[in-house]
Protein backbone atom coordinates (compact mmCIF):
# COMPACT_ATOMS: atom_id res chain seq x y z
CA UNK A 1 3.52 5.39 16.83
CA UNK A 2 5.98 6.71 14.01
CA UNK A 3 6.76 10.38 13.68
CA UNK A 4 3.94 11.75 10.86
CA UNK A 5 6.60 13.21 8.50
CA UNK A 6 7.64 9.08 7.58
CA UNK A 7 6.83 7.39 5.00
CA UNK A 8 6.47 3.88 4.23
CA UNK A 9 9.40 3.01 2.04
CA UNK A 10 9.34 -0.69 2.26
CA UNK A 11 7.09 -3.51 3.38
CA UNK A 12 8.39 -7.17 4.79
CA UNK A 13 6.70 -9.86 6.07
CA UNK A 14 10.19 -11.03 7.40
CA UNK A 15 11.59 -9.49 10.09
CA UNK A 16 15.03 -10.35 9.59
CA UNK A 17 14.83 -8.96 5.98
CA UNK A 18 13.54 -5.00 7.45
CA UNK A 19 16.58 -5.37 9.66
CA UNK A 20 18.81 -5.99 7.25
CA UNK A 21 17.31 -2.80 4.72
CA UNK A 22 17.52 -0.75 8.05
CA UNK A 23 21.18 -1.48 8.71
CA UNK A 24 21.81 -0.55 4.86
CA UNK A 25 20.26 3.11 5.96
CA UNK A 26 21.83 3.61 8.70
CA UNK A 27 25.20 3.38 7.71
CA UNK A 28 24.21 5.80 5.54
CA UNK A 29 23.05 7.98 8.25
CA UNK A 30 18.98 8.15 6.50
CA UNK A 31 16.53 8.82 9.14
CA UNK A 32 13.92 5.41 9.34
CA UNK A 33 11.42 4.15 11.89
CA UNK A 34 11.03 0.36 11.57
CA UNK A 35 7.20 0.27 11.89
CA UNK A 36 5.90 -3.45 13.39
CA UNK A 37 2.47 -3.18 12.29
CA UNK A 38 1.28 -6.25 14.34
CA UNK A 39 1.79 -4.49 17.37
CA UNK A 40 -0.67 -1.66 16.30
CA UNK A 41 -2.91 -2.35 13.20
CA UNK A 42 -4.03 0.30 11.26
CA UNK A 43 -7.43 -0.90 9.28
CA UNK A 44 -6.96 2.01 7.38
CA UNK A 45 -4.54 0.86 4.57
CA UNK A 46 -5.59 -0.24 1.86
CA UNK A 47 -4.82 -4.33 0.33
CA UNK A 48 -1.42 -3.25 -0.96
CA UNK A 49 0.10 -2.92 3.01
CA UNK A 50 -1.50 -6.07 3.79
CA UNK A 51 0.79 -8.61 4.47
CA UNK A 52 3.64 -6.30 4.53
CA UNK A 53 4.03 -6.35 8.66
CA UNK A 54 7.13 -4.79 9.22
CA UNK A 55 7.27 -1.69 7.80
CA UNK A 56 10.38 0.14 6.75
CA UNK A 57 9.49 4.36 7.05
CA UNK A 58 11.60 7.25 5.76
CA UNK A 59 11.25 10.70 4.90
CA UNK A 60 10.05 11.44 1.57
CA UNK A 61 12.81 13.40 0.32
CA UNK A 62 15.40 10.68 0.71
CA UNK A 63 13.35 8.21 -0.94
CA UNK A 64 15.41 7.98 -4.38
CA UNK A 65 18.43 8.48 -2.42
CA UNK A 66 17.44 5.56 0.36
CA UNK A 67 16.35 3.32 -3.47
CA UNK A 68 19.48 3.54 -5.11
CA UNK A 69 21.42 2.80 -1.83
CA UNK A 70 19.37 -0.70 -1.10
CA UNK A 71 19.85 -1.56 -4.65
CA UNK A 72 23.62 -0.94 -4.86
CA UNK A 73 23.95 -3.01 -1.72
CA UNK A 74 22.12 -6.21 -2.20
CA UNK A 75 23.75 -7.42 -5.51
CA UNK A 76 21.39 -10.42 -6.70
CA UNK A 77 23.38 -13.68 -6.92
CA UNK A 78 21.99 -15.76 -9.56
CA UNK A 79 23.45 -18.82 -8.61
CA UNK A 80 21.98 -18.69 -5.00
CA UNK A 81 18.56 -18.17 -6.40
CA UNK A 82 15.58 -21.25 -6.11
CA UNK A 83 15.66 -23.01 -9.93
CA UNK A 84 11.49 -23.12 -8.96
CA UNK A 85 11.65 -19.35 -8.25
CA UNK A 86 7.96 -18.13 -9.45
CA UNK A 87 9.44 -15.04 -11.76
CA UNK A 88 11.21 -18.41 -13.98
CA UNK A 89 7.28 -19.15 -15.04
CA UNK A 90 6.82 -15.33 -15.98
CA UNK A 91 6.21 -13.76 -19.13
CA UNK A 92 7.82 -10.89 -20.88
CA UNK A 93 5.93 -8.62 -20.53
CA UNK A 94 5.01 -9.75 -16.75
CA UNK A 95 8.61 -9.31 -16.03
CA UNK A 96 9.29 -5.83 -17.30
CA UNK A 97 5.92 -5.09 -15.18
CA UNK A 98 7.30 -6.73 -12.04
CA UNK A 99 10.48 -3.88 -13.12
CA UNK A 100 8.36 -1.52 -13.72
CA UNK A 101 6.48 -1.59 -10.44
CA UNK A 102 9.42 -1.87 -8.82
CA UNK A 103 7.87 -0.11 -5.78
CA UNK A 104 5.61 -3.54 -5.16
CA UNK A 105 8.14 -5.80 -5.40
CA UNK A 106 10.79 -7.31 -3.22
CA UNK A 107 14.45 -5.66 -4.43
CA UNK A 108 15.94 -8.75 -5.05
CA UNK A 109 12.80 -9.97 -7.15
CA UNK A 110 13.23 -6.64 -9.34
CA UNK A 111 16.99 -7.61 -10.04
CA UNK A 112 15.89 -11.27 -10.82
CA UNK A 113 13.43 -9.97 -13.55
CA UNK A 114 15.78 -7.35 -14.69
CA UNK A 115 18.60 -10.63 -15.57
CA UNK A 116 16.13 -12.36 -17.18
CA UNK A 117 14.45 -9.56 -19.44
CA UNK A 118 18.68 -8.99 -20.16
CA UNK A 119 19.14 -12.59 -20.98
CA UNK A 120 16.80 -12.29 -23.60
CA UNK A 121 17.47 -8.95 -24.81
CA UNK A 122 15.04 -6.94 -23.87
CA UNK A 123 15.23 -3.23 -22.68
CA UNK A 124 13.03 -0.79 -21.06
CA UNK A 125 14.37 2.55 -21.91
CA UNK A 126 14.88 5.11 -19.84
CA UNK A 127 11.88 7.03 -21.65
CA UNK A 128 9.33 3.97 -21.16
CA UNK A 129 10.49 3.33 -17.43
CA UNK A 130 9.80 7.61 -17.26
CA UNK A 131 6.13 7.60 -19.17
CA UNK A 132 5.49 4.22 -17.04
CA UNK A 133 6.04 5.65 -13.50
CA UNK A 134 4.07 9.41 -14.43
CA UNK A 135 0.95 7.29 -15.79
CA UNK A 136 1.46 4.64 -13.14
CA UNK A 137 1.22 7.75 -10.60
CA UNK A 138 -1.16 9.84 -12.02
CA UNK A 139 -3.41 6.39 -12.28
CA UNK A 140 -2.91 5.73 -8.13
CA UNK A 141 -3.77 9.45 -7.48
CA UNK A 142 -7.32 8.98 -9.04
CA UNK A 143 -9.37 8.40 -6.35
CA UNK A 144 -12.27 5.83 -6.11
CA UNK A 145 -15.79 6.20 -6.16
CA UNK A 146 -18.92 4.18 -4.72
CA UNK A 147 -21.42 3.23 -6.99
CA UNK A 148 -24.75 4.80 -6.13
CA UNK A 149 -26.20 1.54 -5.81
CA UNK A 150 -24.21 0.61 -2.71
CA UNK A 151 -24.41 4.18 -1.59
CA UNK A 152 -27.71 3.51 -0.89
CA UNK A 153 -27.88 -0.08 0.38
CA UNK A 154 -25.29 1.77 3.01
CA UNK A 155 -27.73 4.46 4.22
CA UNK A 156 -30.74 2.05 3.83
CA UNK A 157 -28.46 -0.77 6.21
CA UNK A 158 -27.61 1.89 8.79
CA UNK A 159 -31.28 3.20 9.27
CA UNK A 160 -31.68 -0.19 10.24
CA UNK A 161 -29.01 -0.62 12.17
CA UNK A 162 -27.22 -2.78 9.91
CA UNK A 163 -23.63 -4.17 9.94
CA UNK A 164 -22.93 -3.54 5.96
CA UNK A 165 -23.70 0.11 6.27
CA UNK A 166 -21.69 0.67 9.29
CA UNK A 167 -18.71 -1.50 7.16
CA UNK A 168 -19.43 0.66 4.19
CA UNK A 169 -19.42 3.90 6.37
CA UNK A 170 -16.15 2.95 7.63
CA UNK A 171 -14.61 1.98 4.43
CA UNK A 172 -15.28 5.61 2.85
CA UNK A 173 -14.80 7.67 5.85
CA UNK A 174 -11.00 6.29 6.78
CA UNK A 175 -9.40 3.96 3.97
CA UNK A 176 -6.21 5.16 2.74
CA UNK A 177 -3.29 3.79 0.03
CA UNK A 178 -0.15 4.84 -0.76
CA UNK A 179 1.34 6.55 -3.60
CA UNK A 180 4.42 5.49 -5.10
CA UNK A 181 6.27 8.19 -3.39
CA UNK A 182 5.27 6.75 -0.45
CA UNK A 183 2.77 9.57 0.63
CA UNK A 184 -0.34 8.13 2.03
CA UNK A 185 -3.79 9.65 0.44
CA UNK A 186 -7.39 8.95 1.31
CA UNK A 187 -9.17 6.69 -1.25
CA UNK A 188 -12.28 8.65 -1.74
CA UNK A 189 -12.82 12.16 -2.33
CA UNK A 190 -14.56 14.71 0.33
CA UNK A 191 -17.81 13.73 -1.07
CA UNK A 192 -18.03 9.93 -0.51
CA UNK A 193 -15.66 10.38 2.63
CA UNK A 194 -18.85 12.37 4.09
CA UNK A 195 -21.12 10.22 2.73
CA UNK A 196 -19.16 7.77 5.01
CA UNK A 197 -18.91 9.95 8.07
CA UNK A 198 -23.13 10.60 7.45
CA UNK A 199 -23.70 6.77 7.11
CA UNK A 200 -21.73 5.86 10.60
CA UNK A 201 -23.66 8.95 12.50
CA UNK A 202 -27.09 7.70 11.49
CA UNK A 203 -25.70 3.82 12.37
CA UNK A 204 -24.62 4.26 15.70
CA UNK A 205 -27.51 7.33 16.03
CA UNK A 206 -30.06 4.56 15.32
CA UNK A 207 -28.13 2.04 17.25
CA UNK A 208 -28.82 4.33 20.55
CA UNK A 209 -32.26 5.19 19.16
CA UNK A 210 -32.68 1.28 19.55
CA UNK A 211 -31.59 0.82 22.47
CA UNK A 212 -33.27 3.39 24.25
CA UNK A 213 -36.42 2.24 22.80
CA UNK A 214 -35.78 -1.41 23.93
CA UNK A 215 -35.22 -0.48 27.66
CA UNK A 216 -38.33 1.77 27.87
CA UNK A 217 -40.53 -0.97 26.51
């Protein structure tokens, strides 16, 4: 397992495409773990690691340091770029989103974008890319909440030993997501992640209950 104190900079589902990012940081001498997530899956992520196997990590201070680096040395060549590339079909406004989440995107994809928003004219200031990323942070900090409803079809499901409540249990007592920064926060707040940790107790509690029942019969 990686050191605690990395973050997830980068995900790839190409290994060949991590190596190349981590040779870029270590000539510059930035402490990274290549993270190969195959080898030891962690459920706890939420969808926005899926699919991203390899894992480039880092420490969170040299993060903007580590991003202006990898963008300085992998220059986009237009030429070399697919004419059926996906971002070609793309609207305006979907490409300066695809800039402006620049932290979901491939590098390379971000420079494509970035050419074709300039081909047409189009800017995003320094102000809007500024106001984007706060409200784009302060919106992934917010963390999620179950609706009652399912609150209670968890408790009711792992009473009766039921697989959904011991799913939903799971979900709120261990899913996590990162932040932009690359710090890694838990989903739910204290309340739901206890309502979680409750919901697995009384599953496996009446799991055992069960069982114990079943062999004394």
């Amino acid at each position: 397992m990686i050191a605690p104190e990395f973050k997830t900079f980068m995900g790839f589902a190409e290994p060949e495409m991590a190596q190349e990012i981590a040779g870029i940081l270590a000539d510059a001498k930035i402490l990274h773990n290549i993270y190969d997530s195959r080898k030891d899956f962690n459920p706890t992520f939420s969808n926005s690691e899926m699919g991203k196997e390899i894992l480039i990590q880092i420490l969170p201070q040299d993060f903007a340091k580590a991003k202006a680096l990898v963008d300085e040395k992998m220059p986009l060549d237009v030429n070399a770029v697919d004419p059926d590339h996906f971002l070609f079909g793309f609207s305006d406004d979907e490409l300066k989103d695809v800039v402006k989440r620049s932290d979901e995107w491939h590098v390379l994809d971000v420079k494509l974008a970035q050419h074709l928003l300039d081909q047409k004219g189009i800017l995003i200031s320094d102000h809007e890319m500024a106001a984007f990323r706060e409200q784009d942070f302060r919106e992934k900090s917010q963390l999620e909440t179950i609706n009652p409803l399912w609150l209670s079809v968890a408790y009711i499901s792992a009473i009766c030993v039921g697989p959904l409540g011991l799913l939903i249990g799971w979900y709120l007592a261990t899913l996590k997501k990162k932040l932009p920064d690359g710090t890694q926060i838990y989903s739910h707040g204290q309340s739901d992640r206890t309502h979680g940790k409750i919901i697995l107790f009384v599953g496996f509690t009446s799991a055992v209950v069960g069982l114990m029942y079943h062999f004394k019969s």
